[in-house]
Protein backbone atom coordinates (compact mmCIF):
# COMPACT_ATOMS: atom_id res chain seq x y z
CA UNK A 1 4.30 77.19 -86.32
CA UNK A 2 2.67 74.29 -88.14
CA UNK A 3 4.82 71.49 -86.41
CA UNK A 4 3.65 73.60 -82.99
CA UNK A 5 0.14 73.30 -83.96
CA UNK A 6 0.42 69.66 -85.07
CA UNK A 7 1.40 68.82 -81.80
CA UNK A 8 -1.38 70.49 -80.08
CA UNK A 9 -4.05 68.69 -82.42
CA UNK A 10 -2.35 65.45 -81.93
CA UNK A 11 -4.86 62.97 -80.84
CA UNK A 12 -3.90 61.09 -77.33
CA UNK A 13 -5.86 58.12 -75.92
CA UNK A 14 -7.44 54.49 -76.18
CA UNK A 15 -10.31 53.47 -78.14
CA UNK A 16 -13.25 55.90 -78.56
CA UNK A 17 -11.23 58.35 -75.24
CA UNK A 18 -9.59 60.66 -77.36
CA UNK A 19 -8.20 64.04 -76.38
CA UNK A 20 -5.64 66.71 -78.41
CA UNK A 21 -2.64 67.28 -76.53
CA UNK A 22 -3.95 71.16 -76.88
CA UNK A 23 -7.22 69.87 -74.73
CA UNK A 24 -4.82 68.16 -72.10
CA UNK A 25 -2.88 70.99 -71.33
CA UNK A 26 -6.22 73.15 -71.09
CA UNK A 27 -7.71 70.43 -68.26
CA UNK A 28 -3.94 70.49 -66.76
CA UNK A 29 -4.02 73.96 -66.54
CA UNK A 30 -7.67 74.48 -65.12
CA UNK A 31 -6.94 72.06 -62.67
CA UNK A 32 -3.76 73.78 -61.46
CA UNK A 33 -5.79 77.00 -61.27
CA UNK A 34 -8.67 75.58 -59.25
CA UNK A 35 -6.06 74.22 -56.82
CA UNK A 36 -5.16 77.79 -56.58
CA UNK A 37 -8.31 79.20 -55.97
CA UNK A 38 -9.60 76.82 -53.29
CA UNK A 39 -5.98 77.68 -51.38
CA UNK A 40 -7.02 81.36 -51.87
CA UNK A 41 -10.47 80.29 -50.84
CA UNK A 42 -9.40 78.53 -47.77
CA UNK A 43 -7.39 81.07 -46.56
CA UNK A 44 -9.75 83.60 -46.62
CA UNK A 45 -12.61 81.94 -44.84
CA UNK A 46 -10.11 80.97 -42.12
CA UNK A 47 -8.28 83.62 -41.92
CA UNK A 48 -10.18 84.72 -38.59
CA UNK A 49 -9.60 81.70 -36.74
CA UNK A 50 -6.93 80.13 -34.54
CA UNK A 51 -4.27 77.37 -35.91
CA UNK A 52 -6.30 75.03 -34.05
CA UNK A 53 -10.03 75.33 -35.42
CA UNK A 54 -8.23 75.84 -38.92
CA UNK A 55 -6.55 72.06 -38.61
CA UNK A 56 -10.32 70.90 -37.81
CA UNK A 57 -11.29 72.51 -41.11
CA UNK A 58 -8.90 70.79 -42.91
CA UNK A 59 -11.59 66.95 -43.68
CA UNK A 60 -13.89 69.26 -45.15
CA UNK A 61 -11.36 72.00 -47.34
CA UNK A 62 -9.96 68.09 -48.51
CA UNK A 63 -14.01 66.20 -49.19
CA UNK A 64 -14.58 69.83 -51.13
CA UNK A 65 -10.79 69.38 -53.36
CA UNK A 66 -11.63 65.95 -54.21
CA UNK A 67 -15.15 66.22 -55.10
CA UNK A 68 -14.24 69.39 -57.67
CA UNK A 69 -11.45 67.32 -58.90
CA UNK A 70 -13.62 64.68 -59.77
CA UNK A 71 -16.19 66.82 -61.78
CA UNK A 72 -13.27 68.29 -63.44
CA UNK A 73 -11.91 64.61 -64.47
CA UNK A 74 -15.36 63.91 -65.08
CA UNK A 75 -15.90 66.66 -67.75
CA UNK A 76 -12.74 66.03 -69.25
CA UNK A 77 -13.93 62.38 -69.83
CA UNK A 78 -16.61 63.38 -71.26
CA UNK A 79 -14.95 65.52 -73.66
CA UNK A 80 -12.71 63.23 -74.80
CA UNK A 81 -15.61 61.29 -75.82
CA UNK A 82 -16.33 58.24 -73.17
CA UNK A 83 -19.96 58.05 -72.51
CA UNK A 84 -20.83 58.50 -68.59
CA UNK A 85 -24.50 57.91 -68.74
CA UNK A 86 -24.40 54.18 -67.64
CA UNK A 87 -21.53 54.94 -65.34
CA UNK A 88 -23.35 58.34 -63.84
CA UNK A 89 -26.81 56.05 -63.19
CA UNK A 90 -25.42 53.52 -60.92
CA UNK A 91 -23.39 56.16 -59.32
CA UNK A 92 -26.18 57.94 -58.81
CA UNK A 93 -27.97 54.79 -57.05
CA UNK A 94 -25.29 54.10 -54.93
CA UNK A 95 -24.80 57.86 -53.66
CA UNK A 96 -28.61 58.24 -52.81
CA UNK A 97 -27.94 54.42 -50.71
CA UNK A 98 -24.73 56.37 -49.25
CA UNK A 99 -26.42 59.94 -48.38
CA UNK A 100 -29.39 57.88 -46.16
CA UNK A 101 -26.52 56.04 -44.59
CA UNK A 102 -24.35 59.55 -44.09
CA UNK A 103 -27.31 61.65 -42.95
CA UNK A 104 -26.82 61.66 -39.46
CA UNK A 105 -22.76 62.09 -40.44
CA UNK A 106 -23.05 64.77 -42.52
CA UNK A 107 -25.85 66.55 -39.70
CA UNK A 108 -22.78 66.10 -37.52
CA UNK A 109 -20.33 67.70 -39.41
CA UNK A 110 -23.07 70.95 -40.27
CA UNK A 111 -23.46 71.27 -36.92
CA UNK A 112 -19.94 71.35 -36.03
CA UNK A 113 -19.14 73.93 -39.06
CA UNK A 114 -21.66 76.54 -37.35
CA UNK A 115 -20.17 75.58 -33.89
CA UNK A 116 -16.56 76.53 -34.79
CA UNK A 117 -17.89 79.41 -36.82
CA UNK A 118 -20.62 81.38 -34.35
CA UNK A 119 -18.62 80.24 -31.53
CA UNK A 120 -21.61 79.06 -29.28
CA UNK A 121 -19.52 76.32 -27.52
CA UNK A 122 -16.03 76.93 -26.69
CA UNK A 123 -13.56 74.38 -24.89
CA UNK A 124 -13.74 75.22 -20.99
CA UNK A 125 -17.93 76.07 -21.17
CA UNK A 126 -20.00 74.38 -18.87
CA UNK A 127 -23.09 73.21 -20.63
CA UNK A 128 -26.26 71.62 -20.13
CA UNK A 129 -27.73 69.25 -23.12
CA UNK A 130 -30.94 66.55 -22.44
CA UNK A 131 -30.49 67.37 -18.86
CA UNK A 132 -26.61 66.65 -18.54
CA UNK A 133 -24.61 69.01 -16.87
CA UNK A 134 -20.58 68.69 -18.53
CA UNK A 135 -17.63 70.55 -18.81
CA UNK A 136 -16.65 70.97 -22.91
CA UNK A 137 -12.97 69.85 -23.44
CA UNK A 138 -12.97 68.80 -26.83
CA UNK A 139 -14.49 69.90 -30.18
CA UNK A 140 -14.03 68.40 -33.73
CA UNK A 141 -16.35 68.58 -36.50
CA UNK A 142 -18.34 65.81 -35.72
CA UNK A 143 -18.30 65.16 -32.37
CA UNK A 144 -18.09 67.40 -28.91
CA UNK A 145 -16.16 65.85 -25.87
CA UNK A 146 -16.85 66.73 -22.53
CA UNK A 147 -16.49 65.61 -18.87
CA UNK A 148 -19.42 65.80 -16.15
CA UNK A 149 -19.15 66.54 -12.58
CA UNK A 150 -18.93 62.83 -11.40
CA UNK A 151 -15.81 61.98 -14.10
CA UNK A 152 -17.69 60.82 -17.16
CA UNK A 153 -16.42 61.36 -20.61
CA UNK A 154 -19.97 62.14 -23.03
CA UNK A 155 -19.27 62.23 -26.38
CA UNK A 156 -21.76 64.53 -27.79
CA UNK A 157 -22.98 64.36 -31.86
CA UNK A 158 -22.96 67.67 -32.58
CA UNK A 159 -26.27 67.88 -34.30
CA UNK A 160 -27.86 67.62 -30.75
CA UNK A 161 -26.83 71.12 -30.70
CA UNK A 162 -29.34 71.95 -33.69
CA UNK A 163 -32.31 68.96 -32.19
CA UNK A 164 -31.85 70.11 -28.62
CA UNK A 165 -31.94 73.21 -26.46
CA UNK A 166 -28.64 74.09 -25.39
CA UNK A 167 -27.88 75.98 -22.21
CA UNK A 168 -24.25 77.56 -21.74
CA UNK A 169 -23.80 78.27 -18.30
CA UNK A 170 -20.30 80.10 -18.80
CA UNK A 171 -21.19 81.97 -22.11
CA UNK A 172 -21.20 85.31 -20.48
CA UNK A 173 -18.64 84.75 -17.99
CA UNK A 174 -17.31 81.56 -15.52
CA UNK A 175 -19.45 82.73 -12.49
CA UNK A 176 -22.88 81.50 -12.42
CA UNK A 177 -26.04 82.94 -9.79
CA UNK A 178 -27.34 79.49 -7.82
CA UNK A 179 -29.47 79.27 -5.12
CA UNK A 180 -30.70 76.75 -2.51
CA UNK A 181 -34.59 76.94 -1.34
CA UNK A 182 -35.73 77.14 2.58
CA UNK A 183 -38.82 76.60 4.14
CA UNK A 184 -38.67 77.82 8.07
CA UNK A 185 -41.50 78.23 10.32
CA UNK A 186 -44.38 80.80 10.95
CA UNK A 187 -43.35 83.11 13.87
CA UNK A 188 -39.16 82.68 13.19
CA UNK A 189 -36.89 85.73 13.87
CA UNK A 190 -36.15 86.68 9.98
CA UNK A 191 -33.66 89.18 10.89
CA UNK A 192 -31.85 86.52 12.37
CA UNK A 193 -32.66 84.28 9.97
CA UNK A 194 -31.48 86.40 7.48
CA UNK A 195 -28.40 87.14 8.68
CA UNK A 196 -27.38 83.60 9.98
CA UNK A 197 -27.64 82.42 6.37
CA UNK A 198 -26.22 85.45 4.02
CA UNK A 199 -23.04 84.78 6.72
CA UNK A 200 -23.28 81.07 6.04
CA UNK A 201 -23.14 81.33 2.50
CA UNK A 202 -20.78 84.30 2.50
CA UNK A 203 -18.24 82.05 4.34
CA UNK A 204 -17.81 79.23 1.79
CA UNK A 205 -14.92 79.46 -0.26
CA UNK A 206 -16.27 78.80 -3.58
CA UNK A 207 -18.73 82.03 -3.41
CA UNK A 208 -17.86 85.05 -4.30
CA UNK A 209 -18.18 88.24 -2.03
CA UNK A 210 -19.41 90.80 -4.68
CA UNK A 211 -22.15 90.70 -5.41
CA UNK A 212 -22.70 89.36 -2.20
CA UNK A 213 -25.05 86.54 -1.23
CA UNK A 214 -29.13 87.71 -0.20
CA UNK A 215 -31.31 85.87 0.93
CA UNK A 216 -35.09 86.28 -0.99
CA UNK A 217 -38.30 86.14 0.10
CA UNK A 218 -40.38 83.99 -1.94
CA UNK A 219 -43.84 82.98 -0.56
CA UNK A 220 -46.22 82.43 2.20
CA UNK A 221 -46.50 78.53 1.99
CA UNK A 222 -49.19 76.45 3.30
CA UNK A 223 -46.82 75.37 6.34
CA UNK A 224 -44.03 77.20 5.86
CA UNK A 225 -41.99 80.80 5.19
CA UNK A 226 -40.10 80.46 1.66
CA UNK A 227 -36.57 81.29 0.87
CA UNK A 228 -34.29 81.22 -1.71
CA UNK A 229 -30.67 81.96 -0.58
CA UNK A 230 -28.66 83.36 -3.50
CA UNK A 231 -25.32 83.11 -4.18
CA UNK A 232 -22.75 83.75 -7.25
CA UNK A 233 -20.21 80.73 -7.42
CA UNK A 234 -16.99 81.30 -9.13
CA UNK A 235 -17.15 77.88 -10.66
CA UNK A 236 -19.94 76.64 -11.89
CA UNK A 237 -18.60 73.54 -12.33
CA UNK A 238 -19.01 72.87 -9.20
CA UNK A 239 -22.55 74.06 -8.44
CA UNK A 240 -24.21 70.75 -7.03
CA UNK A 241 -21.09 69.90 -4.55
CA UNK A 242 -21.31 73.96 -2.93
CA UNK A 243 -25.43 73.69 -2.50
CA UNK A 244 -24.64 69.85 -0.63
CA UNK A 245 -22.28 71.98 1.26
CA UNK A 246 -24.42 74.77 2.37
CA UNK A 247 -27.73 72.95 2.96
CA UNK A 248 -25.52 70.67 5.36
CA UNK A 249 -24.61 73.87 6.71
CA UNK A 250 -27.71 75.26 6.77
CA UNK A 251 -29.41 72.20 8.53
CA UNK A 252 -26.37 72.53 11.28
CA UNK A 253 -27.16 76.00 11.85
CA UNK A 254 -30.95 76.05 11.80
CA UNK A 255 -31.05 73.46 14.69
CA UNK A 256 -28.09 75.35 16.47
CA UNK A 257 -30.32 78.28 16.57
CA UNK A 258 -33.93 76.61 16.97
CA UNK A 259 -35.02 77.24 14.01
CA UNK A 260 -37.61 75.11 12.95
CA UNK A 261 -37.57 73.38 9.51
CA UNK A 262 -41.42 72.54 9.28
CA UNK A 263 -42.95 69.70 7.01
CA UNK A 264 -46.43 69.05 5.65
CA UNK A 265 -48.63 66.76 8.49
CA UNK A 266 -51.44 64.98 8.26
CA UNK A 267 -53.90 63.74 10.67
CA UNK A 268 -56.55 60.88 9.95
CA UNK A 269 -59.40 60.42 12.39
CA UNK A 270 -60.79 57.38 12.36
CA UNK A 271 -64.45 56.59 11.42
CA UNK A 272 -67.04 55.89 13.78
C-alpha cells in the first residue's frame, strides 16, 4: 500500500510545473469523462434531426470540445503550479482583437444555429430577402445558397435573416395566390369581361384549377375600371414568367374583343 501511494505522490514535471502522478490521472480521467458527456450531450440535442443538419453541427460540437479542453489543460496548469496571469493578459488582448474581427462570423453561425433548429428556411423554399426573389438550395451554418429566377447563385450570410425581414413564399405549402392588375374602360361589358379573363387565366398550365382563378373588383379609377385577376400558381418559382404570360394574353384578348385599355390624357390649351 505504501509503494502504491508513493507512486501516486510522486512528483512529475519541469521546473516550478509540478504535478503527482495521483493529480495526472485525476485530469486524465476528467477529461475522458467530459469527452463522454459532450458525446451524450451531442446526441441528445440532435437527436431530432436528419443525418444531414447533424453533419452541419459537427464545426460547432468540435469549437465547443476544444475550447473545454483547453480550460481543462488550463486548470491543470495552473495546478501544477505555472503562473497564467501574464500568459491569460495578452490572450485576453488578442481574443477581444479576434472577437471584433469574428463578429459578423460568429452572427453568421447564430443565425444559422436557429435556422437549422426552428426550421424557418428549408432547402426547396422560395424566399424573398432585400427585395430578391431565390430559390434556397443550400444551407450551412454560415452561409445560405440559393438560385434566383434568372440563374444567379446569391450566397446569403445568414444573419440577414435576423437584420432583415424575411418572406417565405412556400412555408405553408409550394402554391402561392398572384395576381395581375387591369384597368378597362367606363361602359365595358364586365360579364364578358369577366369571363374572357377567369378563362384566360384558367387555361395556362402553370395555374391551378381549384381554387379557381376570379377576377376582383377593386376601384372606380379616375379613367379607368380596376381589376385584379387572381390566380393560385403551382410554382411559385415561376411567378414573374406566368403574369408576362397572361398580361400578353390579356392584351391579345382585350383588343380581340374591343376592349379598351384606357390611359391617363392630358390636354394643354395654349395661352392667349
Amino acid at each position: 500500500m505504501e509503494k502504491i501511494k508513493a507512486i501516486f505522490n510522486y512528483n512529475i514535471g519541469i521546473g516550478d510545473a509540478q504535478l503527482t502522478v495521483g493529480s495526472f490521472l485525476v485530469w486524465i480521467t476528467i477529461i475522458v469523462a467530459l469527452s463522454f458527456f459532450l458525446r451524450l450531450m451531442r446526441k441528445v440535442l440532435t437527436r431530432k434531426l436528419s443525418e444531414d443538419r447533424k453533419g452541419k453541427f459537427k464545426p460547432i460540437f468540435l469549437f465547443l470540445n476544444y475550447s473545454l479542453y483547453t480550460v481543462v489543460v488550463l486548470l491543470a496548469l495552473q495546478n501544477a503550479g505555472v503562473n497564467l496571469n501574464a500568459l491569460l493578459a495578452a490572450s485576453a488582448a488578442l481574443l477581444v482583437g479576434v472577437g471584433f474581427a469574428l463578429q459578423t462570423f460568429f452572427q453568421d453561425i447564430i443565425s444559422g444555429i436557429f435556422i437549422l433548429i426552428d426550421q424557418t428556411v428549408h432547402v426547396g423554399d422560395i424566399i424573398e430577402l432585400d427585395g430578391k426573389v431565390s430559390k434556397v438550395q443550400h444551407i450551412t451554418l454560415r452561409t445560405t445558397r440559393a438560385v434566383t429566377i434568372d440563374n444567379k447563385v446569391l450566397i446569403i450570410p445568414n444573419h440577414m435573416y435576423l437584420t432583415t425581414t424575411l418572406y417565405n413564399w412556400t412555408e405553408n405549402e409550394d402554391r402561392t395566390r398572384e395576381f395581375v392588375s387591369i384597368g378597362v374602360a367606363y361602359g365595358t361589358d364586365l360579364d364578358k369581361l369577366k369571363k374572357i379573363l377567369v378563362d384566360l387565366a384558367a387555361a395556362h398550365k402553370e395555374v391551378l384549377q381549384t381554387p379557381p382563378p376570379m377576377l376582383l373588383f377593386k376601384n372606380h379609377g379616375d379613367s379607368s375600371l380596376d381589376f385584379d385577376l387572381v390566380f393560385t400558381l403551382k410554382d411559385g418559382f415561376k411567378t414573374e414568367l406566368v403574369k408576362s404570360d397572361i398580361r400578353y394574353a390579356i392584351d391579345k384578348a382585350l383588343r380581340e374583343n374591343d376592349i379598351e385599355i384606357p390611359f391617363p390624357q392630358r390636354v394643354l390649351h395654349k395661352a392667349k
